[in-house]
N, C-alpha and C. Protein backbone atom coordinates (compact mmCIF):
# COMPACT_ATOMS: atom_id res chain seq x y z
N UNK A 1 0.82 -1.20 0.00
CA UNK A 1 0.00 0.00 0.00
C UNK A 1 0.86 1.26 0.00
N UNK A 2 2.18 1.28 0.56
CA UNK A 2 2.62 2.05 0.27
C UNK A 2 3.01 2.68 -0.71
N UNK A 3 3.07 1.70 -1.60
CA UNK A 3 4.01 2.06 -2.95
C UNK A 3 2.76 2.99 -3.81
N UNK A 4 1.07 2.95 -3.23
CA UNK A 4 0.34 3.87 -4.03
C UNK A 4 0.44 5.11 -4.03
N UNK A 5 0.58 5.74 -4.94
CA UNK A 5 0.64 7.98 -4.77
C UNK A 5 -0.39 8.00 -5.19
N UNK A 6 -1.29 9.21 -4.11
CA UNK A 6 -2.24 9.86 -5.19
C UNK A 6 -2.16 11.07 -5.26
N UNK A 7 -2.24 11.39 -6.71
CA UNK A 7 -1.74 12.41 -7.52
C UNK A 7 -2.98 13.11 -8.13
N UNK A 8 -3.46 14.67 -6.88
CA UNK A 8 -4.92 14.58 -7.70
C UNK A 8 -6.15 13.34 -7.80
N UNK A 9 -6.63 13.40 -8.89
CA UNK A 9 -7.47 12.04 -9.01
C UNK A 9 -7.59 10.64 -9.23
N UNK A 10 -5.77 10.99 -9.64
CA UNK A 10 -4.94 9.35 -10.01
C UNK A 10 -4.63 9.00 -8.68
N UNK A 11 -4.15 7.59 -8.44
CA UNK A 11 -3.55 7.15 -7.84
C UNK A 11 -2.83 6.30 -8.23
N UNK A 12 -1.40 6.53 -8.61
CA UNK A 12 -0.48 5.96 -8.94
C UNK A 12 0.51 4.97 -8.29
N UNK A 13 0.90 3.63 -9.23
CA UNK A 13 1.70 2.45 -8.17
C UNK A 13 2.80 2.41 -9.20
N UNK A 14 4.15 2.21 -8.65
CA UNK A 14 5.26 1.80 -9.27
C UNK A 14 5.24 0.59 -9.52
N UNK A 15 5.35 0.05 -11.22
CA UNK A 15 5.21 -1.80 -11.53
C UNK A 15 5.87 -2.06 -12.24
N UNK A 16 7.30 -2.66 -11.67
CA UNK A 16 7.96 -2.89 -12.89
C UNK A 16 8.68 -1.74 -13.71
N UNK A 17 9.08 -0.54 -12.55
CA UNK A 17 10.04 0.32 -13.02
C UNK A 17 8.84 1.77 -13.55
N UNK A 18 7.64 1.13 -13.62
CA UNK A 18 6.48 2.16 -14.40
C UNK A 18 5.66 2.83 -13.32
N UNK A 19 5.13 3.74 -13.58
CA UNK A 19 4.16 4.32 -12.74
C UNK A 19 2.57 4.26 -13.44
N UNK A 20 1.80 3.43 -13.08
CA UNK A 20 0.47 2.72 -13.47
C UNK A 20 -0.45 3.25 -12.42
N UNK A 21 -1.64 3.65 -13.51
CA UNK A 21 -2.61 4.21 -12.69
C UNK A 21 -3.62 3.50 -12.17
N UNK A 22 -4.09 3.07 -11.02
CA UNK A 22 -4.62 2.00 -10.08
C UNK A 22 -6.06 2.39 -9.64
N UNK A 23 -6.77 1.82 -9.83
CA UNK A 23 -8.59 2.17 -9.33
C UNK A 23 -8.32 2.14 -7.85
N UNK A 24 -8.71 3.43 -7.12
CA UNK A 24 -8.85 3.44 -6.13
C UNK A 24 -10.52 4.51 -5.74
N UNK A 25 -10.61 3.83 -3.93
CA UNK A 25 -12.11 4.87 -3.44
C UNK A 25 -11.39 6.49 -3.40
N UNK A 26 -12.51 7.15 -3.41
CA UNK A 26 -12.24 8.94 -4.23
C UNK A 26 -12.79 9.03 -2.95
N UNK A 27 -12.58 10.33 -2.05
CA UNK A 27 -13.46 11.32 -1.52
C UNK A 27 -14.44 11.99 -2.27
N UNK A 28 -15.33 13.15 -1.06
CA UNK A 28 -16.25 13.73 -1.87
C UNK A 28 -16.21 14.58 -2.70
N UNK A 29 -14.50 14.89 -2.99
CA UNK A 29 -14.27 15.57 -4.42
C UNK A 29 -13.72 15.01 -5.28
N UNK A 30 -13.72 13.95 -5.40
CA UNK A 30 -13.56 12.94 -5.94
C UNK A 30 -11.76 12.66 -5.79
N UNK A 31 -10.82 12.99 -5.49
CA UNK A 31 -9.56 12.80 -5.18
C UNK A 31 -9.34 11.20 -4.84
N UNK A 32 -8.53 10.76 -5.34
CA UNK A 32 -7.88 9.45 -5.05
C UNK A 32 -7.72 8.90 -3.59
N UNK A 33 -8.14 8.51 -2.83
CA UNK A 33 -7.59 8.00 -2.11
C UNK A 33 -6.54 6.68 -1.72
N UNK A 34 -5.69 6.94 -1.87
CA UNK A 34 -4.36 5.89 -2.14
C UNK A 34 -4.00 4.45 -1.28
N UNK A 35 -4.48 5.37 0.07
CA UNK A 35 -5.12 3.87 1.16
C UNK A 35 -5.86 2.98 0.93
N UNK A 36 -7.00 3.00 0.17
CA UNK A 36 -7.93 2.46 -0.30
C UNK A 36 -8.27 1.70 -1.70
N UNK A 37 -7.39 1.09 -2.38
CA UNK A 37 -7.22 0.37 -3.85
C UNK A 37 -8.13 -0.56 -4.01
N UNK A 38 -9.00 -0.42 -5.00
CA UNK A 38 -10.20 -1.24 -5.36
C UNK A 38 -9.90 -2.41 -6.10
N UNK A 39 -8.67 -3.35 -5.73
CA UNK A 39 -8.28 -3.66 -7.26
C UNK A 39 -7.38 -5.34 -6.62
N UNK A 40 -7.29 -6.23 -7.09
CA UNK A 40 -5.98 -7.26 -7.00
C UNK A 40 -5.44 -8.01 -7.91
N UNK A 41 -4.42 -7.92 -7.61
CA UNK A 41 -3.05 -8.43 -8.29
C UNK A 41 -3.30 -9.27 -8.49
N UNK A 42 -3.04 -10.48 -9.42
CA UNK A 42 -2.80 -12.00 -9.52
C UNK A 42 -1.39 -11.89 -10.27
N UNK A 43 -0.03 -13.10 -9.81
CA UNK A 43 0.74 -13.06 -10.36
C UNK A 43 1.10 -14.08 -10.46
N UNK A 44 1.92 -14.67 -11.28
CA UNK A 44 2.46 -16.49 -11.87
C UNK A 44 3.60 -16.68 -11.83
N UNK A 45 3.90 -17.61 -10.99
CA UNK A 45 5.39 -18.30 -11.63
C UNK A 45 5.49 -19.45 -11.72
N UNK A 46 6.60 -20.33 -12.06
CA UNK A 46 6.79 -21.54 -12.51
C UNK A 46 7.46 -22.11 -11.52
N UNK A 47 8.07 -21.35 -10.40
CA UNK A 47 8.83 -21.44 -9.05
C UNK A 47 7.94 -22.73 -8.62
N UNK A 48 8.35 -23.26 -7.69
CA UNK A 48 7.47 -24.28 -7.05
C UNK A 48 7.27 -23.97 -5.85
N UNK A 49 8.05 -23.09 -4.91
CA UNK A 49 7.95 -23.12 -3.91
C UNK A 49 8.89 -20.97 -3.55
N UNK A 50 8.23 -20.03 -4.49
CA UNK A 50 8.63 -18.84 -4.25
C UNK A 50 9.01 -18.34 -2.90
N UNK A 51 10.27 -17.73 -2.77
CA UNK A 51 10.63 -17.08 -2.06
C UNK A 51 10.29 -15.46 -1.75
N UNK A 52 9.33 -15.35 -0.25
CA UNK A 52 8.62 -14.06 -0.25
C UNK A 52 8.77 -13.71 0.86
N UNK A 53 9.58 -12.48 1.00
CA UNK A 53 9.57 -11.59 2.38
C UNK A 53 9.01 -11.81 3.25
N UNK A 54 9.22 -11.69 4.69
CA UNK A 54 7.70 -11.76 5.79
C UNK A 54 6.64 -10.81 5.47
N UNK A 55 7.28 -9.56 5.04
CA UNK A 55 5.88 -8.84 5.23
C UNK A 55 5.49 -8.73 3.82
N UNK A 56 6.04 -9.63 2.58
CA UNK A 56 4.87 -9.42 1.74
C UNK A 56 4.04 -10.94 1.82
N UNK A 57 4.64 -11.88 2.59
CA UNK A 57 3.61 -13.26 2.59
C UNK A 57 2.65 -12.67 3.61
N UNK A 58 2.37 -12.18 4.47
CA UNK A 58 1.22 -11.11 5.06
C UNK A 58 0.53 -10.65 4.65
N UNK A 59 0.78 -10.26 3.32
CA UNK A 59 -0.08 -9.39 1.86
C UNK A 59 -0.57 -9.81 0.87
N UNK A 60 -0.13 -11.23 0.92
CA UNK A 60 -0.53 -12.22 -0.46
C UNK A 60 -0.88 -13.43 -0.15
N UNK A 61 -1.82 -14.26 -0.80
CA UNK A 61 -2.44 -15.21 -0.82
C UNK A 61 -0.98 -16.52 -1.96
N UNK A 62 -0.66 -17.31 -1.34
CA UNK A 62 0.36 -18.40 -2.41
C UNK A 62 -0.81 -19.60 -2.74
N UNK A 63 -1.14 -19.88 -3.65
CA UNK A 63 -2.00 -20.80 -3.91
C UNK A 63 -0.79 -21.97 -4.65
N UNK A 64 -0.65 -23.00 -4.66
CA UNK A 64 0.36 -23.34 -5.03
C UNK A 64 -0.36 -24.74 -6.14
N UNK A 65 -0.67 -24.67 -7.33
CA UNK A 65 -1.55 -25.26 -8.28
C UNK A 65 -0.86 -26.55 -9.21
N UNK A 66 0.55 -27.00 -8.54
CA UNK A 66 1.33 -27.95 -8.61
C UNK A 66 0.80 -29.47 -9.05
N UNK A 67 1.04 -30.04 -9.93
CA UNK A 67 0.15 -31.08 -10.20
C UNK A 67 1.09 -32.76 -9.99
N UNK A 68 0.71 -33.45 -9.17
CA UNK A 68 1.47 -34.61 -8.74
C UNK A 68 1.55 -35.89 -9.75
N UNK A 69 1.89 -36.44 -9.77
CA UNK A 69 1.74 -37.74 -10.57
C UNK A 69 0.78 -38.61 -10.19
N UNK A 70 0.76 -38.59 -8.97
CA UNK A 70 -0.11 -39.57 -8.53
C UNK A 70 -1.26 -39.12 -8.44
N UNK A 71 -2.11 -37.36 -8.41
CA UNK A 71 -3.08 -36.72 -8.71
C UNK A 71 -3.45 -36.72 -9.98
N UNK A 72 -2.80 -36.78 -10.88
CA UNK A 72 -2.38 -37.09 -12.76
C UNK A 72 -3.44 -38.15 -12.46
N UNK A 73 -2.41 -39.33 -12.12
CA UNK A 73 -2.96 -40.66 -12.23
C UNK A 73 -4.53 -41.14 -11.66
N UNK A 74 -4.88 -40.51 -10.69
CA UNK A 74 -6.30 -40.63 -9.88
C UNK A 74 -7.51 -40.24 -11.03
N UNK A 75 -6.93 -38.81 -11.57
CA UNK A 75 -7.64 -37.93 -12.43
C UNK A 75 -8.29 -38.91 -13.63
N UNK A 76 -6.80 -39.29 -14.27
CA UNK A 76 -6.99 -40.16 -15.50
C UNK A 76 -7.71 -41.34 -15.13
N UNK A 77 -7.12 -42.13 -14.23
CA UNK A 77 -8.18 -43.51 -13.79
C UNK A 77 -9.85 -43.22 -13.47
N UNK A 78 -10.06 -41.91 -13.00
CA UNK A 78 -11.60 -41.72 -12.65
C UNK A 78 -12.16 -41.73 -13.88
N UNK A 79 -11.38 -40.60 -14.81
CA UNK A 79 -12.03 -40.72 -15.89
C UNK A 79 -13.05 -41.68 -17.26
N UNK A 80 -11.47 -42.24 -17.12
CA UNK A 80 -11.66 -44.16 -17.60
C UNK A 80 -12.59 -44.79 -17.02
N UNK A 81 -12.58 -44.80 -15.67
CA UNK A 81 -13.53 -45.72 -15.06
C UNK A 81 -15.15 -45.37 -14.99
N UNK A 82 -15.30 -43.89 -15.22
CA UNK A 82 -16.52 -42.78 -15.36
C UNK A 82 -17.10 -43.14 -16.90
N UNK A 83 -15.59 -43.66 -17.72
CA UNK A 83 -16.53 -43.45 -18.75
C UNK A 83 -16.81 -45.30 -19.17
N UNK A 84 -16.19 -46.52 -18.62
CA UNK A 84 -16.61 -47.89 -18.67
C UNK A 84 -17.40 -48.21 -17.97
N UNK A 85 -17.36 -47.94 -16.67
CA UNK A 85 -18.19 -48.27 -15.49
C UNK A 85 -18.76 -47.29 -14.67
N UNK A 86 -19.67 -46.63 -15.48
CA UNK A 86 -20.70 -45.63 -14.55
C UNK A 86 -21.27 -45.61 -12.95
N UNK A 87 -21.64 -47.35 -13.23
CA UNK A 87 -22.29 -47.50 -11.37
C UNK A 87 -20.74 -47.79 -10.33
N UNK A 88 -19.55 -48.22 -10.68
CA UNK A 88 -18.36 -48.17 -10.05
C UNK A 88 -18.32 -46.85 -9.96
N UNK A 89 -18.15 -45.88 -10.96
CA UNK A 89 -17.68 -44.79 -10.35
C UNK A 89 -18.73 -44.09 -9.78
N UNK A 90 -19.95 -44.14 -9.91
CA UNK A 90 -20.96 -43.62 -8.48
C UNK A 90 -20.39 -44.08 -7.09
N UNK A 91 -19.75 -45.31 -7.13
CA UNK A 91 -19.71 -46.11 -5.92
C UNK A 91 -18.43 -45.66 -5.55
N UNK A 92 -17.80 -44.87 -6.26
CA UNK A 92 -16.16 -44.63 -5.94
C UNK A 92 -16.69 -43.27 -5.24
N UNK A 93 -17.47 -42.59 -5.62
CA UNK A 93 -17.80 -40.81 -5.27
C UNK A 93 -18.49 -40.96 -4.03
N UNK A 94 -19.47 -42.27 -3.74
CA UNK A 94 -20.15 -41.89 -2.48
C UNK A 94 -19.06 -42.50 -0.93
N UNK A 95 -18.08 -43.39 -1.92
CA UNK A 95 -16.91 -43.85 -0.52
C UNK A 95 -16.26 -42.87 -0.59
N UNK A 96 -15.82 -41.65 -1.01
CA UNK A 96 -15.03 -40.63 -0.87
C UNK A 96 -15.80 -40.20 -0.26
N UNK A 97 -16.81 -39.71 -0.52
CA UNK A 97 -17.97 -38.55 0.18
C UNK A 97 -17.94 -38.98 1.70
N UNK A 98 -18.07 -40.45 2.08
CA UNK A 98 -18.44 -40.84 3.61
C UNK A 98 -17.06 -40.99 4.46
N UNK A 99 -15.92 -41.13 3.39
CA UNK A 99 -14.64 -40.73 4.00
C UNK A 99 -14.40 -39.57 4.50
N UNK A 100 -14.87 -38.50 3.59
CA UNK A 100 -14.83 -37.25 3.86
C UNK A 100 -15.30 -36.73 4.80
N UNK A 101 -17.02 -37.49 5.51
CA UNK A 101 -17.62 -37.23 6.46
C UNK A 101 -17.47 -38.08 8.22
N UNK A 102 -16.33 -39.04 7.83
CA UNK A 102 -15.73 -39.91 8.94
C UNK A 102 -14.91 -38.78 9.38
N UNK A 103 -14.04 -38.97 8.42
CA UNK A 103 -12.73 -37.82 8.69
C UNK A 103 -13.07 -36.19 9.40
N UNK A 104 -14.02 -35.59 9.20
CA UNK A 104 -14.85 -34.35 9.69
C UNK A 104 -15.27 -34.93 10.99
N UNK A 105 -15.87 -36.16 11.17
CA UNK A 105 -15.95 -36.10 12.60
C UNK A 105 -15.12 -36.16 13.56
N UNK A 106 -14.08 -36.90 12.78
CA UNK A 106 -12.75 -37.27 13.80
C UNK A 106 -11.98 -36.24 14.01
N UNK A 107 -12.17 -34.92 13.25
CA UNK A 107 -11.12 -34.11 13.45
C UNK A 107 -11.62 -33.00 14.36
């Protein structure tokens, strides 16, 4: 939040060396208010495991969308089996489902 200026009715953020103008809430003369940014970031990397300051992992959400082999493999086998054996894979979704609801009690 710091890095926002407001300039007049802009409110400006440094990105990448640039100064980009950022939707932010206005007072009642309509002026920028710079505290207040209406707006979020989404950003990507290929990192697996990014390295982030303390105080910007405080500021950001890491969703980490990493795909396993053995999640690969579950994916592809449901599929297959969804599309040979319809009443198996009903029967595969409702033992997950009551796993899911064992496990919720126990925890």
């Amino acid at each position: 939040r710091k890095s926002i200026v407001a300039k007049g009715r802009k409110a400006l953020m440094s990105l990448a060396g640039h100064d980009v103008e950022v939707l932010c809430a206005t007072d009642e003369a309509g002026a920028a208010l710079a505290a207040e940014p209406l707006y979020r970031i989404y950003l990507t990397t290929r990192l697996p495991n990014p390295r982030l300051s303390a105080g910007l992992q405080t500021q950001v959400a890491v969703v980490d969308f990493t795909v396993t082999a053995v999640g690969l493999e579950e994916q592809l086998l449901a599929e297959a089996v969804a599309h040979e054996c319809v009443e198996l894979e009903q029967r595969r979704v409702e033992v997950r489902r009551q796993l899911g609801d064992v496990q919720a009690r126990l925890g």
